[in-house]
Protein backbone atom coordinates (compact mmCIF):
# COMPACT_ATOMS: atom_id res chain seq x y z
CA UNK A 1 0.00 0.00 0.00
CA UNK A 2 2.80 2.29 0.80
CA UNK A 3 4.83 1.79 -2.71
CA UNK A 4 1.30 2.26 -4.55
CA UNK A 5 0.36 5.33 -2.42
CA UNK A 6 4.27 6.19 -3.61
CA UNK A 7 3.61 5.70 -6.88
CA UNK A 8 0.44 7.49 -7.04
CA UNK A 9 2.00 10.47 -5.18
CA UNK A 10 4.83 10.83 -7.86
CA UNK A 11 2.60 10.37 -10.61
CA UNK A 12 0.25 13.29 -9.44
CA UNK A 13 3.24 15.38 -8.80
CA UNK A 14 4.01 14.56 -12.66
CA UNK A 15 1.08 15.68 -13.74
CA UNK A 16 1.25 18.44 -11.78
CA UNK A 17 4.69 19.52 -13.29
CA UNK A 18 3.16 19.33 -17.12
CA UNK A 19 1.29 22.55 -17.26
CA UNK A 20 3.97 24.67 -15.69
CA UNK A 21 6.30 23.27 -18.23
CA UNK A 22 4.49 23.56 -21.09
CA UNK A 23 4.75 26.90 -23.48
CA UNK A 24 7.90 26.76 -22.55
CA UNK A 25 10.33 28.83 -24.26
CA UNK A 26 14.67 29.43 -24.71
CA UNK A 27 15.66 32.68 -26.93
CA UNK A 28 19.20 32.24 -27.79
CA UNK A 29 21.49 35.16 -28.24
CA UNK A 30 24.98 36.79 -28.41
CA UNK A 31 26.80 39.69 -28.64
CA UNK A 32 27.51 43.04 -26.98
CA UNK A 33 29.83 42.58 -23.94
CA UNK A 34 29.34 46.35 -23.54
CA UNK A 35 25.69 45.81 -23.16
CA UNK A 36 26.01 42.58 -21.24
CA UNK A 37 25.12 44.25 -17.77
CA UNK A 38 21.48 45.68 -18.99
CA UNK A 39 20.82 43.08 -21.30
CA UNK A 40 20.75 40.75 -18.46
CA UNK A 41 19.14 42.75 -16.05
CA UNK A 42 16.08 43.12 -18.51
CA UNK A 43 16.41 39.70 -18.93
CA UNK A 44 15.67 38.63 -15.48
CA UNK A 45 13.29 41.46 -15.04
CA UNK A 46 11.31 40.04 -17.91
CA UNK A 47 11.53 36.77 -17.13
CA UNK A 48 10.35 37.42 -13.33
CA UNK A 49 7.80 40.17 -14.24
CA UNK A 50 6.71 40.06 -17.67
CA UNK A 51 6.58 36.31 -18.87
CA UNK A 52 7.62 33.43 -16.73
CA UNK A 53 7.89 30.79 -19.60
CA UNK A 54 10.80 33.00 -21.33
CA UNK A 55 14.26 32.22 -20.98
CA UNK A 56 17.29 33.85 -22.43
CA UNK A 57 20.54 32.04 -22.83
CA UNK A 58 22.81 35.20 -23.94
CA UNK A 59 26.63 34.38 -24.73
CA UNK A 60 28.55 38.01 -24.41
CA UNK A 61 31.41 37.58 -27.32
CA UNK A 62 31.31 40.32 -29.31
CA UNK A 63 28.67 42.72 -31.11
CA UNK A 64 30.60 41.80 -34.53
CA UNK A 65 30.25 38.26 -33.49
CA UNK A 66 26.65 38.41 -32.60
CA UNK A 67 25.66 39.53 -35.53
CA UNK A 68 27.77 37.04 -37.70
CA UNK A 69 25.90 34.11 -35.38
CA UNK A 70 22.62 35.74 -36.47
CA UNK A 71 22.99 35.82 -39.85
CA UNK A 72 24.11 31.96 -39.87
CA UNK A 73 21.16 31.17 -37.66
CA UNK A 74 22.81 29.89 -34.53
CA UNK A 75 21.26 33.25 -32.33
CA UNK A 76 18.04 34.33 -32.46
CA UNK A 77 19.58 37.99 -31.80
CA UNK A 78 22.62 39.34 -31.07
CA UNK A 79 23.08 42.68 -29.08
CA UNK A 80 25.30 45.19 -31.07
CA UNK A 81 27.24 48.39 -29.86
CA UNK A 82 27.78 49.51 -33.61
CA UNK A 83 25.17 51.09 -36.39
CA UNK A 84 24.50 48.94 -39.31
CA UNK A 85 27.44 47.80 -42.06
CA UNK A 86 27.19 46.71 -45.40
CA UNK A 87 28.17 43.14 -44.33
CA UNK A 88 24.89 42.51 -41.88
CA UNK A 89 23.11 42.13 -45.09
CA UNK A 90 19.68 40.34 -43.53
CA UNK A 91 19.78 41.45 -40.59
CA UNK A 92 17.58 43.96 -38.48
CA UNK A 93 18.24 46.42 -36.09
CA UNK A 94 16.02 47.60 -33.10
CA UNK A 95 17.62 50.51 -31.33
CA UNK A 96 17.10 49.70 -27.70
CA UNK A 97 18.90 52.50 -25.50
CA UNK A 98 21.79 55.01 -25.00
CA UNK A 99 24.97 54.00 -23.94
CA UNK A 100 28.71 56.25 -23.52
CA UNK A 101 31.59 54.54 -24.59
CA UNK A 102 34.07 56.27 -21.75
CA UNK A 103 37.51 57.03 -21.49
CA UNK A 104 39.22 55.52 -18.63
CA UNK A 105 43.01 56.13 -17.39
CA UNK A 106 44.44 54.92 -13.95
CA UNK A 107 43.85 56.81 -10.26
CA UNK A 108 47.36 57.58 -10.84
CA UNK A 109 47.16 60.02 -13.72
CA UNK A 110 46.06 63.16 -13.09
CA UNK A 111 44.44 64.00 -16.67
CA UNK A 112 40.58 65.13 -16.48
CA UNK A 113 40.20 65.63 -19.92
CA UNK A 114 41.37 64.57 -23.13
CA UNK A 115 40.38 66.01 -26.73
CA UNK A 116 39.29 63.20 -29.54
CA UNK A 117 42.61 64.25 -31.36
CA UNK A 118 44.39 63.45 -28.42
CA UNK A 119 42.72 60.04 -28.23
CA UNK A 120 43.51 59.67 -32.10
CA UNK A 121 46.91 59.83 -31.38
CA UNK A 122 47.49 57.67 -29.00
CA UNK A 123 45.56 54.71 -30.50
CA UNK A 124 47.29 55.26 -33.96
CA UNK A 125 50.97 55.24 -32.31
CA UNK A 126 51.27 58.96 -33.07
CA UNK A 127 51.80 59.69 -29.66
CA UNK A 128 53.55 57.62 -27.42
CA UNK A 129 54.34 59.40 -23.80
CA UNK A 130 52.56 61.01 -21.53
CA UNK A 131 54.61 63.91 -20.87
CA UNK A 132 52.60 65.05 -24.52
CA UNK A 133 49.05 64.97 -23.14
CA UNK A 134 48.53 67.96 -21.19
CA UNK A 135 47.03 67.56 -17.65
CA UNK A 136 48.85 64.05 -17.03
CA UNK A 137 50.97 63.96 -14.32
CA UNK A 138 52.99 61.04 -15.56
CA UNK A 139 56.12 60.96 -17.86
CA UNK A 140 56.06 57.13 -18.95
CA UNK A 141 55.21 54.82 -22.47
CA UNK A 142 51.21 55.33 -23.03
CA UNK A 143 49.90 51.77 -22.41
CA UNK A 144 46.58 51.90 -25.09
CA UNK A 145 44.13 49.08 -24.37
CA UNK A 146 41.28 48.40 -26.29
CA UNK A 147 38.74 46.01 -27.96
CA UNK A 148 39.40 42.92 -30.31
CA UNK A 149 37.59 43.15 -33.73
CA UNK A 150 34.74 41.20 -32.51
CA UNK A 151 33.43 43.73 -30.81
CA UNK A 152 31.36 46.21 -32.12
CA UNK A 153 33.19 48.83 -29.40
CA UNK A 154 36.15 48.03 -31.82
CA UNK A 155 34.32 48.97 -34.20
CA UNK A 156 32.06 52.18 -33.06
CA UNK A 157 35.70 53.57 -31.86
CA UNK A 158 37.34 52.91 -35.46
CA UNK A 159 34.79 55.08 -36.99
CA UNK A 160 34.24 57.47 -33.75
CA UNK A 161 37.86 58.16 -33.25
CA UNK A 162 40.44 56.72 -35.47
CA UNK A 163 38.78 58.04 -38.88
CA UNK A 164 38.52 54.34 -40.03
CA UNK A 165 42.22 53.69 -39.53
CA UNK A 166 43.66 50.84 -38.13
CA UNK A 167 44.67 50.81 -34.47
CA UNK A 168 48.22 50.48 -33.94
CA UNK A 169 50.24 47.09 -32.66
CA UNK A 170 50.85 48.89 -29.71
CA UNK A 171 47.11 48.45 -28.36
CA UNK A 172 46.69 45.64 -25.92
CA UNK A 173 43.75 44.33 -27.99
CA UNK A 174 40.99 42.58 -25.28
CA UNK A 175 38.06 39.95 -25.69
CA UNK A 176 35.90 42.15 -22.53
CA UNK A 177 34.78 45.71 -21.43
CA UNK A 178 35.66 44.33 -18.02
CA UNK A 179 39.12 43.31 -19.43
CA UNK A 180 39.88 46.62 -20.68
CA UNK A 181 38.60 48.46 -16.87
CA UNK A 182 40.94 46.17 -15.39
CA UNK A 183 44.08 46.39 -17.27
CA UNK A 184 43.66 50.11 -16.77
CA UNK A 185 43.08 49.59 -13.42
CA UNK A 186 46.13 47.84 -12.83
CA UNK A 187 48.35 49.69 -14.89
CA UNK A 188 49.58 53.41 -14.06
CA UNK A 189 50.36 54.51 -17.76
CA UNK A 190 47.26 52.84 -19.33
CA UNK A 191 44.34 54.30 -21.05
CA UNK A 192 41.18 52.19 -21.83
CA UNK A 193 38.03 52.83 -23.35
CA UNK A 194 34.36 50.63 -22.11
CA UNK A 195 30.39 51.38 -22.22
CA UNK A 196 28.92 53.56 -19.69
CA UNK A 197 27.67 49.81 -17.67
CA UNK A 198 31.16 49.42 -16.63
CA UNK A 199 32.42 52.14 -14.76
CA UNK A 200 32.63 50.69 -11.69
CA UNK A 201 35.89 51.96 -9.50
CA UNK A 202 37.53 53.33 -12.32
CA UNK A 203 38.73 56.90 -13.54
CA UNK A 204 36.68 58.08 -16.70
CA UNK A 205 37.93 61.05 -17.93
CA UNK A 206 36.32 63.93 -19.68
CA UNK A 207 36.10 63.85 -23.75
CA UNK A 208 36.36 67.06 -25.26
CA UNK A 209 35.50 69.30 -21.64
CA UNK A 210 32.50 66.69 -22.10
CA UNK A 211 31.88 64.06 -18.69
CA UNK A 212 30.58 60.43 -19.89
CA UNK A 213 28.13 60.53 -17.42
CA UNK A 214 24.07 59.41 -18.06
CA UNK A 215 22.67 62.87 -18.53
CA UNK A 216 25.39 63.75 -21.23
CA UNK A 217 24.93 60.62 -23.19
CA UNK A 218 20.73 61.07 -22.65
CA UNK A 219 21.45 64.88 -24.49
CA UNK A 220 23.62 63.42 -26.77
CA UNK A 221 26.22 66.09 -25.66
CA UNK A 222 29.08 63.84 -25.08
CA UNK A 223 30.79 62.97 -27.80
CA UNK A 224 30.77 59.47 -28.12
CA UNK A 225 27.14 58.47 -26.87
CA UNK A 226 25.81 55.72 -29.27
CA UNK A 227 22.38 53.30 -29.45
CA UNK A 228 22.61 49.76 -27.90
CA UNK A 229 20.69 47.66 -30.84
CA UNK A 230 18.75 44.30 -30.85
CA UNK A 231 20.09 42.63 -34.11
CA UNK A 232 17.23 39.94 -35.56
CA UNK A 233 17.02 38.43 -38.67
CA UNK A 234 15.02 39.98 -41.42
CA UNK A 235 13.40 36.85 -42.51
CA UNK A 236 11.28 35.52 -39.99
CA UNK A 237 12.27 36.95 -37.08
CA UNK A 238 11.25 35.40 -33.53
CA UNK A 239 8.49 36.73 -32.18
CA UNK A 240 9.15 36.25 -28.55
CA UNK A 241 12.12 38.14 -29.39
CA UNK A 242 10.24 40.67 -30.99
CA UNK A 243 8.15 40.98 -27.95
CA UNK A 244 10.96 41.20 -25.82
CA UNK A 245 12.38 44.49 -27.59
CA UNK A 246 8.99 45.91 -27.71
CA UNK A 247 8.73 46.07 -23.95
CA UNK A 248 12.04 47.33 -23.51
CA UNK A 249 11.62 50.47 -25.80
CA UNK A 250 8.23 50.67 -24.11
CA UNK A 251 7.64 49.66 -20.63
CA UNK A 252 8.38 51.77 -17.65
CA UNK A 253 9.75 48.99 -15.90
CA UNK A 254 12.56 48.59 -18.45
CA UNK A 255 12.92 51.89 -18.20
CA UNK A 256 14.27 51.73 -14.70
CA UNK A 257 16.21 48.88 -15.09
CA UNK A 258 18.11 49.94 -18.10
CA UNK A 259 18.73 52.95 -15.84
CA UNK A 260 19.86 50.85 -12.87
CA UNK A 261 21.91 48.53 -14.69
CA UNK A 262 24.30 51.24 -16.54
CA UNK A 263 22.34 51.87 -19.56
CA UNK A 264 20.19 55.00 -20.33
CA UNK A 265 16.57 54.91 -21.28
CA UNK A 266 15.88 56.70 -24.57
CA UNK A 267 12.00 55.82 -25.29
CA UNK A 268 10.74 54.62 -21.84
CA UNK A 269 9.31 57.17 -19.65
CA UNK A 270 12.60 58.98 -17.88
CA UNK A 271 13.38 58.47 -14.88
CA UNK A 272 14.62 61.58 -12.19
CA UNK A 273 18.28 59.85 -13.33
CA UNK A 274 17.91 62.28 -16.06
């Protein structure tokens, strides 16, 4: 009687398990590791708040990347720190929110401000010490981090700053935003570039007498604010997905958390962050 009161027990539970299950749903996507820290916050949030039966697997290797893995059908979307190219031929993109891409040197260094010229410099090999920016307090090699071609930081700072020229051999070329914080972190002479989300304990310096800070990027006064996009196929596009980037250009709720997480709300109602 026991084993059959067992058995009925489990079975019951079974059943019970079924409906909860069922409609279930995995969106697959890749991308942005600038936008890495929102994206997943509105993930949750959604998930939680918004639809239960939704959940995101996201892979954070590169806008560039992303996109590539959309267009061969292994994401459903890819999360993109770049505008559109020539070469995401059937692709879509839904701009989500505003992001800064800031420039970050070490507590060490004195400099508050740097011009875009300046930056050009640096990152082309043109200018190599520090004793040449004015405002440092340092007289050692410029250490120039930045992104690997995958990501579409690499890319947004190619056409922001270097003019479409190549970065020089010099830059200590990195896979992460986080990577890039770090390294400047660590390393007196250093300068660094990373989105707006990851400016945690670091020293972001002005661009142009401009702060990267969320109410320059919202006015579009600083001078390398940009969109974070949702990348989707053209061709039948998910719809959950679709969904998805509806409530986060829409909802209130989004609104905050792109605002807590690092990002800054463009469509949602503001917030007093603004």
């Amino acid at each position: 009687m026991r084993i059959k009161t067992l058995a009925l027990a489990a079975l019951a539970l079974f059943g019970l398990a079924v409906p909860a299950s069922a409609g279930a749903q995995t969106l697959i996507g890749s991308g942005s590791v600038a936008a890495q820290p929102v994206l997943e916050a509105l993930f949750k949030t959604y998930t939680k708040q918004v639809n239960h039966k939704i959940h995101f697997i996201y892979t954070a290797d590169g806008g560039n990347a992303g996109v590539k893995e959309v267009q061969s059908g292994k994401s459903q979307f890819a999360g993109q720190a770049r505008t559109p190219l020539p070469s995401d031929v059937g692709t879509t993109y839904i701009s989500l929110y505003l992001d800064g891409l800031c420039i970050d040197v070490n507590n060490q260094n004195k400099l508050n401000n740097i011009t875009i010229e300046q930056l050009r410099d640096i990152y082309l090999g043109l200018t190599t010490n520090w004793r040449s920016i004015p405002g440092s307090s340092l007289s050692s090699t410029i250490d120039p981090v930045g992104r690997d071609s995958n990501g579409g930081t690499y890319t947004f700072f190619l056409q922001a700053v270097l003019e479409n020229h190549a970065p020089s051999t010099v830059v200590n070329a990195l896979t992460a935003d986080g990577l890039v914080v770090n390294a400047v972190k660590q390393d007196p002479s250093a300068i660094g570039y990373a989105g707006l989300a990851w400016q945690h304990n670091i020293k972001s310096v002005a661009l142009n007498g401009v702060a990267c800070t969320a109410k320059s990027v919202y006015k579009e006064t600083y001078p390398l604010w940009r969109f974070i996009y949702l990348v989707v196929p053209t061709a039948n596009p998910s719809k959950a997905v679709e969904k998805f980037a509806d409530w986060v250009r829409t909802s209130p709720l989004a609104g905050e958390v792109i605002d807590k997480a690092g990002g800054v709300a463009k469509y949602n109602k503001k917030s007093k962050k603004h």
